[in-house]
C-alpha atoms as a PDB file:
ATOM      1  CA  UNK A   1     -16.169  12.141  -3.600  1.00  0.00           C
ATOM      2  CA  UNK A   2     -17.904  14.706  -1.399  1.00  0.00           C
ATOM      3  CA  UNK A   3     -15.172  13.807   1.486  1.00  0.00           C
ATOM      4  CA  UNK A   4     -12.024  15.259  -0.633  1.00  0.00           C
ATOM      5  CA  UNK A   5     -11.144  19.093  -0.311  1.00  0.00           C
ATOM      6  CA  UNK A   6     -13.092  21.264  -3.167  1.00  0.00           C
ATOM      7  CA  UNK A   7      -9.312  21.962  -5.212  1.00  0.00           C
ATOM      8  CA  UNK A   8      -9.205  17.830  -5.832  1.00  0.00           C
ATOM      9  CA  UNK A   9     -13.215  17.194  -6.176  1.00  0.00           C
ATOM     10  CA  UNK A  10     -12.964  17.964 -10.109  1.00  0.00           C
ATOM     11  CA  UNK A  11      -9.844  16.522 -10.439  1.00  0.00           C
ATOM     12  CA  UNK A  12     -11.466  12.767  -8.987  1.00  0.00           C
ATOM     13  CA  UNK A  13     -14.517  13.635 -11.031  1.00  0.00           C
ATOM     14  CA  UNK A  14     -12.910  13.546 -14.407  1.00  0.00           C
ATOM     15  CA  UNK A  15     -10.986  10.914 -13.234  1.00  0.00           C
ATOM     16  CA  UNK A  16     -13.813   8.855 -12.329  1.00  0.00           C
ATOM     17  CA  UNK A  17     -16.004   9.823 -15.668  1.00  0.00           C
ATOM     18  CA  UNK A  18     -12.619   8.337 -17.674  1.00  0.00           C
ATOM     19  CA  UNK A  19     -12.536   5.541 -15.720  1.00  0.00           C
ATOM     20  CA  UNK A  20     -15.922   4.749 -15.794  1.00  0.00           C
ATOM     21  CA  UNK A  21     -15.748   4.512 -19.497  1.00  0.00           C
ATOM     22  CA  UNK A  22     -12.966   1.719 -19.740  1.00  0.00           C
ATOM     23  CA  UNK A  23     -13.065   0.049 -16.828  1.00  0.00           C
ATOM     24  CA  UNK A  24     -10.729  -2.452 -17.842  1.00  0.00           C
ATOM     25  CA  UNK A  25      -8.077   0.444 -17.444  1.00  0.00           C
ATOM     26  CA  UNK A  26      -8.784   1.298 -14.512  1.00  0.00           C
ATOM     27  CA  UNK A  27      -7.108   0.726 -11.742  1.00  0.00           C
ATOM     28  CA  UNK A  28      -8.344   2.376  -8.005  1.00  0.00           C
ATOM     29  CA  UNK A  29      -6.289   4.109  -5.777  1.00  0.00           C
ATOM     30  CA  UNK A  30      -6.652   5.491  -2.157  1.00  0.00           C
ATOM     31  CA  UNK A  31      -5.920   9.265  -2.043  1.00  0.00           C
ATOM     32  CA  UNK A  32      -6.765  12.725  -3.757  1.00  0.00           C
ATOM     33  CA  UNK A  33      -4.797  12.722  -7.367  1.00  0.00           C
ATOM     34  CA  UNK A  34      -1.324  13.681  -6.553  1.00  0.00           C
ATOM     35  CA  UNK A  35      -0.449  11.624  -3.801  1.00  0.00           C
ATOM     36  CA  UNK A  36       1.876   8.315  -4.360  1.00  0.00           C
ATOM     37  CA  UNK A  37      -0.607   5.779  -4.568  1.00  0.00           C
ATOM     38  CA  UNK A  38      -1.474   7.492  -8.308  1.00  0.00           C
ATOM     39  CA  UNK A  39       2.327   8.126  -9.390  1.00  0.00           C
ATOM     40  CA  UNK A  40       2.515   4.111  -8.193  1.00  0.00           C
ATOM     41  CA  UNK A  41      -0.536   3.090 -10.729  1.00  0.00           C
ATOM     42  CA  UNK A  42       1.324   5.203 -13.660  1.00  0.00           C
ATOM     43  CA  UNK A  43       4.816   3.864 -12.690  1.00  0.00           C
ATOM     44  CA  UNK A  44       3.102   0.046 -12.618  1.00  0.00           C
ATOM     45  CA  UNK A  45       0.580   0.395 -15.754  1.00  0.00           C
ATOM     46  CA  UNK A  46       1.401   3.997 -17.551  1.00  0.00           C
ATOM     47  CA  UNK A  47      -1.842   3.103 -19.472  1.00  0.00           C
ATOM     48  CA  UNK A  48      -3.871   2.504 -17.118  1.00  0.00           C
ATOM     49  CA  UNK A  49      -6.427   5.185 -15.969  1.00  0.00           C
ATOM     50  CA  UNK A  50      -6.135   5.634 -12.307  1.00  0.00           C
ATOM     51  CA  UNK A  51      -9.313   6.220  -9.964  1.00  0.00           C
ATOM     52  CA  UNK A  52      -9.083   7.777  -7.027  1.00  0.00           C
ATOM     53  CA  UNK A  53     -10.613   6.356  -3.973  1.00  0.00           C
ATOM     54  CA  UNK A  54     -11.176   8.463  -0.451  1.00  0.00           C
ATOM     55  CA  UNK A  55     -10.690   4.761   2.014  1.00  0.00           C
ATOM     56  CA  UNK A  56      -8.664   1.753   1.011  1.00  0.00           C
ATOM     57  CA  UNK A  57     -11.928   0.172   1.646  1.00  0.00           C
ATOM     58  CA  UNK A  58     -13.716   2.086  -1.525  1.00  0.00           C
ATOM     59  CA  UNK A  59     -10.319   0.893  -3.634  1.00  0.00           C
ATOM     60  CA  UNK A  60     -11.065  -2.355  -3.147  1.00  0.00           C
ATOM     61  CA  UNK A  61     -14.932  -2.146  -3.693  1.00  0.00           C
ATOM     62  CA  UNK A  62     -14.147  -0.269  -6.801  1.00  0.00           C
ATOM     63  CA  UNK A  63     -12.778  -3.383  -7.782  1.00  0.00           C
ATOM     64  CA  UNK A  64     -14.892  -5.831  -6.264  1.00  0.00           C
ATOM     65  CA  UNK A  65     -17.716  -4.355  -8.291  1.00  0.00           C
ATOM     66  CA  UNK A  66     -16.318  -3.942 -11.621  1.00  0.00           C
ATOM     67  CA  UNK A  67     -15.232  -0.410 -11.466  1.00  0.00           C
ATOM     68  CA  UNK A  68     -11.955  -0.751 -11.847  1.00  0.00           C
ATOM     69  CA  UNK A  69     -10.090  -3.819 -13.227  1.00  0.00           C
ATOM     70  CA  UNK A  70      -7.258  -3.555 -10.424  1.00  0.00           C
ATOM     71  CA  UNK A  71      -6.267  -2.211  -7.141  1.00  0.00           C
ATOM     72  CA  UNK A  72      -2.630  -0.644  -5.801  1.00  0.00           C
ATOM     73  CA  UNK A  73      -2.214  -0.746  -2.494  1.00  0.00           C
ATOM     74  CA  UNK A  74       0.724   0.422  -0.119  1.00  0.00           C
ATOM     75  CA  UNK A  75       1.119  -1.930   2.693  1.00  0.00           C
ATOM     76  CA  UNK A  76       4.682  -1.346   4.085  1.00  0.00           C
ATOM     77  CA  UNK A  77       7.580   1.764   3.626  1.00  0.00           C
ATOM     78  CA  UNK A  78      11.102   0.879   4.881  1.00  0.00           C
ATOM     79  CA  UNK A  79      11.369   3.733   7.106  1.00  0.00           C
ATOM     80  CA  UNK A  80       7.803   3.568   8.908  1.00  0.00           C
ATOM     81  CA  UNK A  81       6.832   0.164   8.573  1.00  0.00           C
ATOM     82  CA  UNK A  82       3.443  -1.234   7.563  1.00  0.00           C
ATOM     83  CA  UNK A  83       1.353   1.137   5.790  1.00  0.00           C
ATOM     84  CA  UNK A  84      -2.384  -0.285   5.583  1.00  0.00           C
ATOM     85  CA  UNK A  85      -3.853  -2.823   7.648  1.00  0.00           C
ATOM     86  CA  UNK A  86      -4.071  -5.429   4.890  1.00  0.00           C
ATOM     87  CA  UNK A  87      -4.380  -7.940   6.670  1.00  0.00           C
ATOM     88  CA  UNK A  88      -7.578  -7.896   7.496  1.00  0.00           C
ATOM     89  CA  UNK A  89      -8.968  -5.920   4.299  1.00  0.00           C
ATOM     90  CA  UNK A  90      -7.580  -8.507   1.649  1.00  0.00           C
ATOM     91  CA  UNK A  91      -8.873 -11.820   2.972  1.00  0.00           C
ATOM     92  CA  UNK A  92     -12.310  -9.994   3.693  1.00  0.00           C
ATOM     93  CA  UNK A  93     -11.940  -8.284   0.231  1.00  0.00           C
ATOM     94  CA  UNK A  94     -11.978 -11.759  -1.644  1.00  0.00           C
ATOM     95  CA  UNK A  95      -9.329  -9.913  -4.220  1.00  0.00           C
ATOM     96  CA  UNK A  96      -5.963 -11.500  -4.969  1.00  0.00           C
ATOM     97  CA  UNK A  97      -2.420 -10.064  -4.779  1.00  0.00           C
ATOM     98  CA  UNK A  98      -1.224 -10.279  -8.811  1.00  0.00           C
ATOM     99  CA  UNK A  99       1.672  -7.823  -8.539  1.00  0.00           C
ATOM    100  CA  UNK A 100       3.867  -5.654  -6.339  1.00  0.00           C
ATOM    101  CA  UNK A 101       5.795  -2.619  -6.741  1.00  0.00           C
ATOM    102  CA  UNK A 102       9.041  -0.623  -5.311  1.00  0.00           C
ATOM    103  CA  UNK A 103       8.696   3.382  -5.208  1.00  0.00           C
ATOM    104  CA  UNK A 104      11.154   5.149  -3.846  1.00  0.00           C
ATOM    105  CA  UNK A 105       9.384   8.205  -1.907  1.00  0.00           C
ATOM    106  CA  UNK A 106      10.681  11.672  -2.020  1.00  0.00           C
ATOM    107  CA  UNK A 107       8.674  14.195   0.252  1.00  0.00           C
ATOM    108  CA  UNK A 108       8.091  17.765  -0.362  1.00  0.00           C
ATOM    109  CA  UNK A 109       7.153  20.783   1.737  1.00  0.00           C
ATOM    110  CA  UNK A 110       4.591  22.582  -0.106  1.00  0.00           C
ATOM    111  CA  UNK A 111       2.376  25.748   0.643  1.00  0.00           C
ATOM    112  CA  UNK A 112       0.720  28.870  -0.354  1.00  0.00           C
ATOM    113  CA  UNK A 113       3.124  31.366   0.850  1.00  0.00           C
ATOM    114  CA  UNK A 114       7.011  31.144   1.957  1.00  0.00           C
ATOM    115  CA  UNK A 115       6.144  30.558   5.563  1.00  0.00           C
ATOM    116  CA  UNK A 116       6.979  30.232   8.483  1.00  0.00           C
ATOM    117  CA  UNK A 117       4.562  27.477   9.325  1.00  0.00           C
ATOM    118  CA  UNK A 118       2.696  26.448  12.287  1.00  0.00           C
ATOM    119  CA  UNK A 119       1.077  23.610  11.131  1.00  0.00           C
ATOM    120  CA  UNK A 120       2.384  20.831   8.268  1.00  0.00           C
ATOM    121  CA  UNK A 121      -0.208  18.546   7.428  1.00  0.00           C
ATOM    122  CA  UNK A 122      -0.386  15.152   5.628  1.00  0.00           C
ATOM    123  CA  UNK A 123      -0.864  11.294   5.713  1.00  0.00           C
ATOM    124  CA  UNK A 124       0.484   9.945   9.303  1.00  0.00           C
ATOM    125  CA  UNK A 125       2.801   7.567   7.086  1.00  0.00           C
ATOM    126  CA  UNK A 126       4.566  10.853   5.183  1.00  0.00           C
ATOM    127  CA  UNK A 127       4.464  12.481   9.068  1.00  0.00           C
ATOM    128  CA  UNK A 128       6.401   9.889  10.385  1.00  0.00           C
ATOM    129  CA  UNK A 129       8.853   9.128   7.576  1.00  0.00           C
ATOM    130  CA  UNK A 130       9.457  13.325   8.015  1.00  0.00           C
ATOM    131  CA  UNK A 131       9.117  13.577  11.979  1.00  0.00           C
ATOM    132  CA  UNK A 132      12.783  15.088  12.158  1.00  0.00           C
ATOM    133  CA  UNK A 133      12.482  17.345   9.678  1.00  0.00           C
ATOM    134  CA  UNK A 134       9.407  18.912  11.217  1.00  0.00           C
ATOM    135  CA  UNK A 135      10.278  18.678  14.877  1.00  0.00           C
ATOM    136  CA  UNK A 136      13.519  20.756  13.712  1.00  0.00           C
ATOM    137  CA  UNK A 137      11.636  23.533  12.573  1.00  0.00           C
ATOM    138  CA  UNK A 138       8.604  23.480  14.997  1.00  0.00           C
ATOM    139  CA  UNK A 139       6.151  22.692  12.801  1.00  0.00           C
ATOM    140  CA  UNK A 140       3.092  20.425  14.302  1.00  0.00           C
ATOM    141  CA  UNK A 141       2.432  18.000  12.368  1.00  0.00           C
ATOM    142  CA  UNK A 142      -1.415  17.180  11.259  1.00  0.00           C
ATOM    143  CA  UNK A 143      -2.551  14.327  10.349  1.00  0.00           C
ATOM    144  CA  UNK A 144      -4.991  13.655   7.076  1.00  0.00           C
ATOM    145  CA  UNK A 145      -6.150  10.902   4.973  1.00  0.00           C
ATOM    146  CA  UNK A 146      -3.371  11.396   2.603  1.00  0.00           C
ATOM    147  CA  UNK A 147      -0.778  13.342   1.367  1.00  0.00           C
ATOM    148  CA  UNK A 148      -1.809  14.799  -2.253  1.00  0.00           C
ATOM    149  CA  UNK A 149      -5.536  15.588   0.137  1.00  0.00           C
ATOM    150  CA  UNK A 150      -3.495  17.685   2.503  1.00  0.00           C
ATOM    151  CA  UNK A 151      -2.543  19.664  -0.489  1.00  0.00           C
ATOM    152  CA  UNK A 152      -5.828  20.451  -1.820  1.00  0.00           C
ATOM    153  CA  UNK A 153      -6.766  21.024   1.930  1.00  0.00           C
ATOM    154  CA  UNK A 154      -3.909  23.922   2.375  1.00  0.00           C
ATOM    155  CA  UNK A 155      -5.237  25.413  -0.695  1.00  0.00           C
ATOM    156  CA  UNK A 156      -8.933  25.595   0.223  1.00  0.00           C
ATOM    157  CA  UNK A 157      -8.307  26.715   3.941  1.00  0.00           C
ATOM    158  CA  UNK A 158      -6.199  29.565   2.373  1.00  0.00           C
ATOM    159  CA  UNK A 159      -4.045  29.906   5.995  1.00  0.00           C
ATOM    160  CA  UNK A 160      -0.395  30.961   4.961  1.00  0.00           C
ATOM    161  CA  UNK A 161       0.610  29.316   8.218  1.00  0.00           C
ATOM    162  CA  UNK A 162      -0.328  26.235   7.284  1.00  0.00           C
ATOM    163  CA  UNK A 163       1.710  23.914   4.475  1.00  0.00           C
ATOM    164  CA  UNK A 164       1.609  20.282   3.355  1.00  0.00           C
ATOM    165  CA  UNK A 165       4.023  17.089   2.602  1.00  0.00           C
ATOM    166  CA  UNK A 166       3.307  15.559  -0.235  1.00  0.00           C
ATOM    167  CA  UNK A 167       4.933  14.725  -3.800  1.00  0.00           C
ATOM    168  CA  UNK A 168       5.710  17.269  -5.996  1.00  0.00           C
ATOM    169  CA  UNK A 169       2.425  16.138  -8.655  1.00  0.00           C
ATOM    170  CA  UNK A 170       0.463  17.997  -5.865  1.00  0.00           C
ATOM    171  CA  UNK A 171       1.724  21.192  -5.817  1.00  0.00           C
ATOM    172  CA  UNK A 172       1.707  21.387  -9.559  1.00  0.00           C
ATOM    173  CA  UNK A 173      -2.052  19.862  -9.599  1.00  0.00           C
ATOM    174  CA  UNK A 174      -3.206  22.504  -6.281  1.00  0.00           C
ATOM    175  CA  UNK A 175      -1.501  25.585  -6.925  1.00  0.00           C
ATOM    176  CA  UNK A 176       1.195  25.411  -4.433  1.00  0.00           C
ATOM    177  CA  UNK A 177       4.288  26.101  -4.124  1.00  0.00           C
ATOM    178  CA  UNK A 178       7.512  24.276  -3.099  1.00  0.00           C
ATOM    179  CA  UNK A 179       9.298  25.369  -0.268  1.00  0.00           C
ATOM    180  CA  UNK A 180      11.680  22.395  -0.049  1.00  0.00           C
ATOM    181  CA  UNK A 181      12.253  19.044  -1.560  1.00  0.00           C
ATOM    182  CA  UNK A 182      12.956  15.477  -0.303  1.00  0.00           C
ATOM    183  CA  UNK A 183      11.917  16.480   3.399  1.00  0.00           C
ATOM    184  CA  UNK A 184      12.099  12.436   4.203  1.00  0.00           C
ATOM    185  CA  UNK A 185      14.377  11.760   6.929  1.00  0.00           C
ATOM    186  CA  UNK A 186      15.558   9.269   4.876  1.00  0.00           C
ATOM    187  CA  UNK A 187      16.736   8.875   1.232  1.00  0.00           C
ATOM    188  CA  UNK A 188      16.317   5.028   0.798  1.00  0.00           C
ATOM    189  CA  UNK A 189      12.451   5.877   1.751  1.00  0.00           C
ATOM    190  CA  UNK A 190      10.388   3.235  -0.013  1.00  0.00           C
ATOM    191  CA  UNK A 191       7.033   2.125  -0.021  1.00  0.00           C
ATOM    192  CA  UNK A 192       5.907  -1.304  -1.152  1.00  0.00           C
ATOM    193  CA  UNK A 193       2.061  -1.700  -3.224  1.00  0.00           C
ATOM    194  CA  UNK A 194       0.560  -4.723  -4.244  1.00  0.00           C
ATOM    195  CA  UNK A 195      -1.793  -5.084  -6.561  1.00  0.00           C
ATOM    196  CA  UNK A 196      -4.976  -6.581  -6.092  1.00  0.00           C
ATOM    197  CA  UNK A 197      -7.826  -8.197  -8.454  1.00  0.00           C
ATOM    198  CA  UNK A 198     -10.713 -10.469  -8.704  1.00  0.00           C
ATOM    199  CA  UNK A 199      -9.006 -13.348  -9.775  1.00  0.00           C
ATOM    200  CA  UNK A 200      -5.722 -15.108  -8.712  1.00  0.00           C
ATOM    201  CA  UNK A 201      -3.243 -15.657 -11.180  1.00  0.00           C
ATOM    202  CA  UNK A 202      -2.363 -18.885 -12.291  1.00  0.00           C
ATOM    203  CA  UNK A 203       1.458 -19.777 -10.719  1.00  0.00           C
ATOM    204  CA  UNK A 204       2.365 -21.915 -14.014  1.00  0.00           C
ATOM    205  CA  UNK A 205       1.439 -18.401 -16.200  1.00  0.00           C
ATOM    206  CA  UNK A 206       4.735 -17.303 -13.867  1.00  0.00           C
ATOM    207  CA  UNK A 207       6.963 -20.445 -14.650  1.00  0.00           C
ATOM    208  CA  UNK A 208      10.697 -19.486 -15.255  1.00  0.00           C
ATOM    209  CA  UNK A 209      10.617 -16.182 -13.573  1.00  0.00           C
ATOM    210  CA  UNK A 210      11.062 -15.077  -9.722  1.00  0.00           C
ATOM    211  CA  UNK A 211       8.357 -15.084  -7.688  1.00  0.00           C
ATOM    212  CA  UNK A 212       6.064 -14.324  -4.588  1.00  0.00           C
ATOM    213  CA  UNK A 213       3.580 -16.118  -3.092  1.00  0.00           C
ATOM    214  CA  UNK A 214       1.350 -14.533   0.153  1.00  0.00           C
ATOM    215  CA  UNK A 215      -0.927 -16.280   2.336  1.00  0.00           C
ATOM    216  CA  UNK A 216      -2.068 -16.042   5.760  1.00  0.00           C
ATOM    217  CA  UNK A 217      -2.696 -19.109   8.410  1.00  0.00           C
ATOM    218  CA  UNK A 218      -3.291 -19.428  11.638  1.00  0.00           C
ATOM    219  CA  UNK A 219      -1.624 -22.177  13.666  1.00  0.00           C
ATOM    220  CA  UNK A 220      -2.524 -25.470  16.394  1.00  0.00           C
ATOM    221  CA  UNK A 221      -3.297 -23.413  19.981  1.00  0.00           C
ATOM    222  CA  UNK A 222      -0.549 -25.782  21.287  1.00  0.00           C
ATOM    223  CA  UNK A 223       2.823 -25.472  22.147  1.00  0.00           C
ATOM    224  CA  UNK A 224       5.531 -25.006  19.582  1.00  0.00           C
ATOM    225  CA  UNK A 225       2.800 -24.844  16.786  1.00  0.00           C
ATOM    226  CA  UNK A 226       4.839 -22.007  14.968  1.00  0.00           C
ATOM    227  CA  UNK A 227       8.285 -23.420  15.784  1.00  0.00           C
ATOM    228  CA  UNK A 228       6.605 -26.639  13.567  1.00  0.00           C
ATOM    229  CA  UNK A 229       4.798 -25.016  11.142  1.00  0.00           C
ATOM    230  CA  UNK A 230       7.329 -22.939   9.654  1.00  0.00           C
ATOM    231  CA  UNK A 231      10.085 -25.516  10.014  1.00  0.00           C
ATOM    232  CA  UNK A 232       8.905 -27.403   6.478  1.00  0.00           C
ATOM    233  CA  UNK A 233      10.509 -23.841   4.896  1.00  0.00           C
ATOM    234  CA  UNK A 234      13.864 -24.461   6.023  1.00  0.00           C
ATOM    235  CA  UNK A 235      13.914 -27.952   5.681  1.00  0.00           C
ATOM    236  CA  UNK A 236      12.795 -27.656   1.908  1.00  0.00           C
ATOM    237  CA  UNK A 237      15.063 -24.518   1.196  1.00  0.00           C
ATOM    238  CA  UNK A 238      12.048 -22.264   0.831  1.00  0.00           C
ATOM    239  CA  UNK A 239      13.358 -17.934   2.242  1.00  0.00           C
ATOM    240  CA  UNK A 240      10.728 -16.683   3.648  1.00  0.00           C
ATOM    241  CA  UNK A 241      10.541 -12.684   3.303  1.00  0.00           C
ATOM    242  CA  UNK A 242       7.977 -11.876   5.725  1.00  0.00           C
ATOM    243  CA  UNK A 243       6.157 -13.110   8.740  1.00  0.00           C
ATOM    244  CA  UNK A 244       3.793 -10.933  10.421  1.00  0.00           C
ATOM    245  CA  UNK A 245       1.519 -11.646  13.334  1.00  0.00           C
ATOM    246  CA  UNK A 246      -2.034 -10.178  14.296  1.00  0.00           C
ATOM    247  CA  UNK A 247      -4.781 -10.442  16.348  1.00  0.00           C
ATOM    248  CA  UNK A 248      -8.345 -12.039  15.135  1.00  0.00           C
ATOM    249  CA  UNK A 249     -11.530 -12.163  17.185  1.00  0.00           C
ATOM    250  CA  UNK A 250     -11.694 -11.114  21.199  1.00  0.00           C
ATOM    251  CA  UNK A 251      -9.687 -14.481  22.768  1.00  0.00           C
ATOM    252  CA  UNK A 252      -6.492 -13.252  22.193  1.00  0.00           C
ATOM    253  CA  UNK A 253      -5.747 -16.933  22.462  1.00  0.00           C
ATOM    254  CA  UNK A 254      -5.225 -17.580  18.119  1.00  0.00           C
ATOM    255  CA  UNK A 255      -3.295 -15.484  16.093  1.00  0.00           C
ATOM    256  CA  UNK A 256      -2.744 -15.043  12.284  1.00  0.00           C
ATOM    257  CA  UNK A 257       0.266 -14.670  10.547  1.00  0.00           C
ATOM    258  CA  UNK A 258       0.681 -13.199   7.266  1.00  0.00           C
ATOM    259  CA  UNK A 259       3.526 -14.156   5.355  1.00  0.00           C
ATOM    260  CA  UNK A 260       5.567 -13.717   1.998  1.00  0.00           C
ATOM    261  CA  UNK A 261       7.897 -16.850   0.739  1.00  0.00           C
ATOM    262  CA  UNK A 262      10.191 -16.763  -2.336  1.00  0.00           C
ATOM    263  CA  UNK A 263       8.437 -19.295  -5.532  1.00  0.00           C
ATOM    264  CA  UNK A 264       4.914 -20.443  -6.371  1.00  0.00           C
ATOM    265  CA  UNK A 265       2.679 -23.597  -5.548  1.00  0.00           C
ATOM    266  CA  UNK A 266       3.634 -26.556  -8.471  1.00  0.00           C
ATOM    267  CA  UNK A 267       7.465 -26.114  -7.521  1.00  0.00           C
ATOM    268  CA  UNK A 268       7.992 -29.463  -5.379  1.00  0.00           C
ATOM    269  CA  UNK A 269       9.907 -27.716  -2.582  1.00  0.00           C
ATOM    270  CA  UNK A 270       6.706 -24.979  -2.266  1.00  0.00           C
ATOM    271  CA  UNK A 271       4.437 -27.736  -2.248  1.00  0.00           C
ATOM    272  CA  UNK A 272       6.394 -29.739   0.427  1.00  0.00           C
ATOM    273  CA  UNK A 273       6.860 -26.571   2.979  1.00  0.00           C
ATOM    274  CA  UNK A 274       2.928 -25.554   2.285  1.00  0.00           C
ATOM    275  CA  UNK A 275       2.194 -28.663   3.173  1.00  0.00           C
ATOM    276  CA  UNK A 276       3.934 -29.130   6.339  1.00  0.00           C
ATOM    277  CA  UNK A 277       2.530 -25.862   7.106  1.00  0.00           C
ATOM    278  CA  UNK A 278      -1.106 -27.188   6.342  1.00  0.00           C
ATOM    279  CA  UNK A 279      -0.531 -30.182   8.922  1.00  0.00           C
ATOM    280  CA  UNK A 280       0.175 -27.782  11.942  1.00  0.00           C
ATOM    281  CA  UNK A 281      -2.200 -24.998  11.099  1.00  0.00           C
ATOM    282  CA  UNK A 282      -6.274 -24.680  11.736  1.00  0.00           C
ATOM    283  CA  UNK A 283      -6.274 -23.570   8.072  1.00  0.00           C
ATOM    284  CA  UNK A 284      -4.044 -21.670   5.294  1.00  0.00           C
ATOM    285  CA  UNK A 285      -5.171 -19.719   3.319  1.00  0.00           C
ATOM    286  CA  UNK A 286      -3.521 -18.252   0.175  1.00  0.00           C
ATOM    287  CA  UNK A 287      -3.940 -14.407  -1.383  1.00  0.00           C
ATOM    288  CA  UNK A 288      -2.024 -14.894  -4.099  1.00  0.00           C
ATOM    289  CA  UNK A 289       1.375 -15.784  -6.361  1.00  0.00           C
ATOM    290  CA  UNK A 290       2.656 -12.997  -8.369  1.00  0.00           C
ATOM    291  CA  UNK A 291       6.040 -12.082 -10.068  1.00  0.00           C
ATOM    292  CA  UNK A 292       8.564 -10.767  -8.040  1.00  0.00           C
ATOM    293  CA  UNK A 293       9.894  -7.026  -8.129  1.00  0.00           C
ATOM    294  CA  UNK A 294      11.667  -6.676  -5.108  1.00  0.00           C
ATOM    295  CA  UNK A 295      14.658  -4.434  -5.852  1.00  0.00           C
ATOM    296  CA  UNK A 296      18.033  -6.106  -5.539  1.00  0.00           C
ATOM    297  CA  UNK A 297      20.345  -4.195  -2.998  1.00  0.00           C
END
């Protein structure tokens, strides 16, 4: 708590006293209250009593140690692209994705006075999805550790130079006021969350509605490994949504994908393309099967 600006500290500490009391309510965030992550738990769970966490790291402790009964995460925005590196803090996390969620994110300029400003700060995701905006008007962007933070932060440095992006919440929660609204360069922004907890869900508790499954595997170190391994999707009909590669260890010689596939494990053509998978891969590993929200477009 000690690492958020002095205008949120209160703020997470009543937060965290609620929380505290019901932890089966609660479900940890990263960022100061205000930012997206806690409109996402209230959009996901309205009842749920969100607790704010200053890393992604302490979000998924909070969970892993029976603070908080869930976890939502942002991991990707359509205009800026992957959003935390979860990748490699899921499978070390031992949590399981049980849900996602769609928010569309609207931006706002926020500050003490009417400007102009030198300086904008906020998370480098909000930066980037508002990089023509600010390049426009000259203002440097600053990065912090997220957007509702940067708020507080404008309000306890007190510079009239200085404002913040971040939603609207903020500015009513800090004491700021809007200069502009929906400063994202685009208005289709949207981030995707998942939500994480200790245990999986079970994919027949799903049966009859549309579904996700994630998992991450690393393939054979021989040629046309990948080209093999992912062929059992097409062959079995199985549309896969994502496919993401990265980097493990210091060979550079075996990489891990992450990947999304429409359906669960139990449905015949899953288990056939999993399997494939299995046959040309060093291991898979699932991270869970969850309902599906993706909107339709």
């Amino acid at each position: 708590m000690h690492a958020y600006p002095k205008p949120a500290l209160e703020l997470v500490a009543r937060m965290a006293e609620s929380a505290a009391a019901d932890p089966s309510r609660a479900m940890a965030l990263q960022g100061a209250p205000g930012c997206n992550s806690h409109r996402a738990a209230l959009e996901y769970a309205p009842d749920c009593l969100p607790l704010p966490c200053f890393s992604f790291e302490d979000a998924l402790d909070a969970v892993k140690e029976g603070r908080a009964d869930r976890a939502i995460i942002p991991i990707e925005n359509s205009q800026h692209g992957r959003v935390a590196d979860i990748h490699f803090l899921l499978p070390e996390s031992g949590l399981s994705i049980v849900g996602e969620h769609f928010m569309p994110i609207h931006h706002a300029l926020m500050a003490l006075g009417d400007g102009p400003f030198k300086a904008a700060y906020s998370h480098p995701q909000a930066l980037g999805q508002s990089r023509h905006y600010l390049r426009e008007r000259g203002i440097v962007p600053m990065a912090y550790a997220d957007t509702a933070g940067a708020a507080a932060l404008v309000r306890e440095q007190g510079n009239l130079a200085s404002c913040a992006i971040a939603p609207k919440l903020a500015a009513e929660l800090y004491g700021l006021k809007v200069i502009e609204e929906n400063v994202e360069d685009a208005a289709d922004n949207t981030t995707r969350f998942v939500v994480l907890a200790r245990e999986p869900l079970d994919p027949f508790t799903l049966e009859g509605q549309p579904t996700m499954t994630t998992f991450i595997f690393e393939v054979l170190n021989i040629p046309a490994a990948l080209y093999k391994a992912l062929g059992g999707f097409a062959t079995n009909g199985v549309n896969m949504t994502k496919l993401e590669s990265y980097q493990t260890g210091t060979s550079f010689a075996a990489t891990t994908f992450y990947a999304d596939i429409e359906g669960a494990p139990g449905e015949p053509r899953i288990d056939m393309a999993l399997k494939e998978l299995a046959f040309h891969c060093k291991y898979v590993r699932p991270l869970g099967t969850y309902r599906q929200a993706r909107p339709r477009g």
